[in-house]
C-alpha atoms as a PDB file:
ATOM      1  CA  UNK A   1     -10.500   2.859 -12.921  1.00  0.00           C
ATOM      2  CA  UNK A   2     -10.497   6.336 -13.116  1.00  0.00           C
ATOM      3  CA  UNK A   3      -7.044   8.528 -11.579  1.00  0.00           C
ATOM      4  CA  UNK A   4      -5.084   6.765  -9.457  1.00  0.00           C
ATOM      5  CA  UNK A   5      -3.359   9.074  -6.901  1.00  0.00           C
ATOM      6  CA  UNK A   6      -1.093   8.296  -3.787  1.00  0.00           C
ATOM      7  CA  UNK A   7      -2.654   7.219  -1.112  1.00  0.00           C
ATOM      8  CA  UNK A   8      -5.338   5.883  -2.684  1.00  0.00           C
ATOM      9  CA  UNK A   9      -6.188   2.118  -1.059  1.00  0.00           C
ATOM     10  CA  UNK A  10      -6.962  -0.100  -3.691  1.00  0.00           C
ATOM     11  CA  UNK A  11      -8.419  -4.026  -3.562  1.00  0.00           C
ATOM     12  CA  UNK A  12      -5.766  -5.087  -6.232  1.00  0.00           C
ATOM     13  CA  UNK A  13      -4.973  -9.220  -6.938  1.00  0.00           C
ATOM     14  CA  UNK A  14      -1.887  -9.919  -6.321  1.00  0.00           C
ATOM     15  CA  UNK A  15      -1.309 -13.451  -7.838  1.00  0.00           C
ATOM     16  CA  UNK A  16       0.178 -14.932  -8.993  1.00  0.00           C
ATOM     17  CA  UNK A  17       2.757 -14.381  -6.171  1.00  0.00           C
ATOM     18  CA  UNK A  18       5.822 -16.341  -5.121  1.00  0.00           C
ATOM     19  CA  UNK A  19       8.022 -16.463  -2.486  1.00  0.00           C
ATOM     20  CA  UNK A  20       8.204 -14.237   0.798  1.00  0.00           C
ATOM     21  CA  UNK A  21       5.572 -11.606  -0.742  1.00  0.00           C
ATOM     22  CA  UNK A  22       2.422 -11.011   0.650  1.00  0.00           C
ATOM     23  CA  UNK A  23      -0.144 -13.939  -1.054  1.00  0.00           C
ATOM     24  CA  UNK A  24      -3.857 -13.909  -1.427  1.00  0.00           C
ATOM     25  CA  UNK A  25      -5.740 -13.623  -4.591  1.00  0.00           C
ATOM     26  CA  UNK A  26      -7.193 -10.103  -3.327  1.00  0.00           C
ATOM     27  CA  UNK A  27      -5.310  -7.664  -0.740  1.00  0.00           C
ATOM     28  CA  UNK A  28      -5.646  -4.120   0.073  1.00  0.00           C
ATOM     29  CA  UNK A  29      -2.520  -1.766  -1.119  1.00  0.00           C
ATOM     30  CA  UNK A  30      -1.383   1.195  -0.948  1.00  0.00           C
ATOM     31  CA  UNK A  31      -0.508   3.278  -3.916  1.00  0.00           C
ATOM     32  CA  UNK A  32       2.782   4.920  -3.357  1.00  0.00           C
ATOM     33  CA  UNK A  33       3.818   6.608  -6.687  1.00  0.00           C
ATOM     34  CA  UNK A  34       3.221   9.887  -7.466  1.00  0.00           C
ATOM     35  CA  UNK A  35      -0.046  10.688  -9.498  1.00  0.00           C
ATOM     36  CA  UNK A  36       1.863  11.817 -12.438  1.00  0.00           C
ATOM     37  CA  UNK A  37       3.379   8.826 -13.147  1.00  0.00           C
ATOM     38  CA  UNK A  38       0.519   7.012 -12.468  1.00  0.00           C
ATOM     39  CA  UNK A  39      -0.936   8.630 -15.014  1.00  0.00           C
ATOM     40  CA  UNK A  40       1.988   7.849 -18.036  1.00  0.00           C
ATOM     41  CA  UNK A  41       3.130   4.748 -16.690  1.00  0.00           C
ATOM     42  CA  UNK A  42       1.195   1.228 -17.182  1.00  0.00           C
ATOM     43  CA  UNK A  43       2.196   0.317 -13.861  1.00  0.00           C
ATOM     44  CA  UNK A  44       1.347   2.108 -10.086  1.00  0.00           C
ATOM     45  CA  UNK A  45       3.884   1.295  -7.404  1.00  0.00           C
ATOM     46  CA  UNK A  46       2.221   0.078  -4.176  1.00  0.00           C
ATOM     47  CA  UNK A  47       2.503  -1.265  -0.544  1.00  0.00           C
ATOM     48  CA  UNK A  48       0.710  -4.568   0.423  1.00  0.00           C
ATOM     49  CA  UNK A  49      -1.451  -3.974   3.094  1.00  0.00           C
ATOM     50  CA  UNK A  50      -1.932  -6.518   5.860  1.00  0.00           C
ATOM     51  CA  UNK A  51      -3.606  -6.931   9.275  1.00  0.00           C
ATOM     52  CA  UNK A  52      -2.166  -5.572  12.280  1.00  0.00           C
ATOM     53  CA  UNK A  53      -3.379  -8.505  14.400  1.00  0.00           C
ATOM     54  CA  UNK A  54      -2.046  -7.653  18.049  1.00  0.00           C
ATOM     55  CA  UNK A  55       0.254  -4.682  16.997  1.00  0.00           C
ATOM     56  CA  UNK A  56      -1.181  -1.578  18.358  1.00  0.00           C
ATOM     57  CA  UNK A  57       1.591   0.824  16.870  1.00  0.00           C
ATOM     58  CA  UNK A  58       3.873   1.296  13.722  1.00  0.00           C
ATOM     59  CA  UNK A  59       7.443  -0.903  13.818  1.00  0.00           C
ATOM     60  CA  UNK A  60      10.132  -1.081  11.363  1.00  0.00           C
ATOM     61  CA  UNK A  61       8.956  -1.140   7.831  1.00  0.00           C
ATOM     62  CA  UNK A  62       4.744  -1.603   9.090  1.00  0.00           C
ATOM     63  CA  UNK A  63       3.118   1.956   9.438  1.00  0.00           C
ATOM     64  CA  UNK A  64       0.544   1.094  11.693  1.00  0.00           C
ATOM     65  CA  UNK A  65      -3.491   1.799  10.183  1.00  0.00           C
ATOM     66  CA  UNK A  66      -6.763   2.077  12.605  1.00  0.00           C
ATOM     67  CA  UNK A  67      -9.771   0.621  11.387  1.00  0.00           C
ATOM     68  CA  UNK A  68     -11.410   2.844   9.315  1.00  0.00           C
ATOM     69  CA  UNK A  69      -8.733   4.451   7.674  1.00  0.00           C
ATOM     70  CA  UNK A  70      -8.564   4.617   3.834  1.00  0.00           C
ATOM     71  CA  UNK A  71     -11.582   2.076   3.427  1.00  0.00           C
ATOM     72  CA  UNK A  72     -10.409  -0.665   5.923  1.00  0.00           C
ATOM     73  CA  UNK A  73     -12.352  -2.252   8.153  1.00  0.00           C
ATOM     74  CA  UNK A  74      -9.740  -3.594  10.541  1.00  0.00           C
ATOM     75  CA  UNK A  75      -6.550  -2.638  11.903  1.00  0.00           C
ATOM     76  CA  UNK A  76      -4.083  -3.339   9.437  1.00  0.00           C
ATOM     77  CA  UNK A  77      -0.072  -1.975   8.328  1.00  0.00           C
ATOM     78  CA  UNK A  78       1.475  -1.078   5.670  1.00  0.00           C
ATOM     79  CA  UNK A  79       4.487  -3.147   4.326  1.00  0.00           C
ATOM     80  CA  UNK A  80       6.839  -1.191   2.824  1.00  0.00           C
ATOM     81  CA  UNK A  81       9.187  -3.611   2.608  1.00  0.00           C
ATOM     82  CA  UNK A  82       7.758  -5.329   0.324  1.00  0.00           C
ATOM     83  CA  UNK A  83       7.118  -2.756  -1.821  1.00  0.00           C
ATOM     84  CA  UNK A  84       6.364  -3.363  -5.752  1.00  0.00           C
ATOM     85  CA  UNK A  85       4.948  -2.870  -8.766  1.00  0.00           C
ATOM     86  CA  UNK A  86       1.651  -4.134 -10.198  1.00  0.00           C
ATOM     87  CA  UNK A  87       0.039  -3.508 -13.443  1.00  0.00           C
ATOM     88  CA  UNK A  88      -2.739  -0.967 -13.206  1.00  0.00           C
ATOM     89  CA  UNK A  89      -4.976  -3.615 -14.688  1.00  0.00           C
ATOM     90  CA  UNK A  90      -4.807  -5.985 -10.823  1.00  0.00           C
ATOM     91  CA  UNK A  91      -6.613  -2.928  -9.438  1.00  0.00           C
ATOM     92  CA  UNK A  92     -10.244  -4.203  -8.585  1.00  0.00           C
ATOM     93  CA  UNK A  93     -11.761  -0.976  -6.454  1.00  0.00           C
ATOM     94  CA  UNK A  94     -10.890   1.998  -4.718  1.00  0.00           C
ATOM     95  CA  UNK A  95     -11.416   1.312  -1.037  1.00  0.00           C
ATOM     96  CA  UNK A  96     -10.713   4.540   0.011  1.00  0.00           C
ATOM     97  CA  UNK A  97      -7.496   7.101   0.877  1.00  0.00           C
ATOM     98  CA  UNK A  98      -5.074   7.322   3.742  1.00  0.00           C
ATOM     99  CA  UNK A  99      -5.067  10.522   5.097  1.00  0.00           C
ATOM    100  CA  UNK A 100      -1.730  12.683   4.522  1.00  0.00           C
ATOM    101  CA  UNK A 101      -0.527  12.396   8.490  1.00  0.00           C
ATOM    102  CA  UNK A 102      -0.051   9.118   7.857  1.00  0.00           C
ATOM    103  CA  UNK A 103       2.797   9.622   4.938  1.00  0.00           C
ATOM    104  CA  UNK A 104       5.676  11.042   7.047  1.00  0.00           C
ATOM    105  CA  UNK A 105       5.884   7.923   8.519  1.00  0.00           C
ATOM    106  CA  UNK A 106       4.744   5.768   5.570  1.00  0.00           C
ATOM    107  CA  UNK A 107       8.083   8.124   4.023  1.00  0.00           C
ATOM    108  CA  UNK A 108      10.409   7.592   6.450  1.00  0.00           C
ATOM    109  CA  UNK A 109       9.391   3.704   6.085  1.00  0.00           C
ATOM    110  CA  UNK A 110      10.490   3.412   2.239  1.00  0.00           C
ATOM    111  CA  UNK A 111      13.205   5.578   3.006  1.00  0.00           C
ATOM    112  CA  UNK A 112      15.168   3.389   5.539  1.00  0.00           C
ATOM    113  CA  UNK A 113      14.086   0.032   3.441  1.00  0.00           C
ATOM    114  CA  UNK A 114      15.302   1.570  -0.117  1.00  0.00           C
ATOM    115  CA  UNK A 115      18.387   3.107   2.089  1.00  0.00           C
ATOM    116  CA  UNK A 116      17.307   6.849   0.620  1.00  0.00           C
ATOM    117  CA  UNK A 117      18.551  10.074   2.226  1.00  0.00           C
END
């Protein structure tokens, strides 16, 4: 795969999984690390993505996606509580890239989960 940038939405597997984490051989994430450590590091440091189902608007932890955005085809939210880090080699495809409005809140999100000022 060629750079990997934040933002970027990427079909990535995430198993083997265990636990509470989001399951499913193949899931949409978010990448969430900065592109220059993407591009030293074997690893990219991403958000699960999942579908929004009835919610219509962001809540704690899940920013809140429209279909369309970054590639998806169906309302969906970003976890960022259960953020982590997956070897660049899970990465399948670029769907696509969120657009930068949505990172203030995407931000504020990993900042009140990881307990950052």
């Amino acid at each position: 795969m060629r750079e990997i940038r934040r933002g970027d939405v990427l079909l990535v597997n995430l198993e083997p999984a265990a636990g509470a984490k989001q399951k499913g051989q193949r899931r949409p994430c978010l990448v969430v690390s900065a592109a220059e450590l993407n591009r030293i590091f074997h690893g990219i440091i991403v958000c699960p993505i999942a579908d929004a189902r009835n919610l219509k608007q962001s809540e704690l932890g899940l920013t809140f996606l429209p279909a369309g955005e970054g590639g998806l085809d169906k309302n969906s939210l970003v976890v960022a509580f259960q953020v982590r880090v997956i070897d660049k080699a899970r990465a399948i495809r670029k769907l696509g890239a969120i657009d930068e409005r949505f990172f203030a809140e995407i931000d504020e999100s990993l900042k009140l989960i990881l307990v950052l000022s």
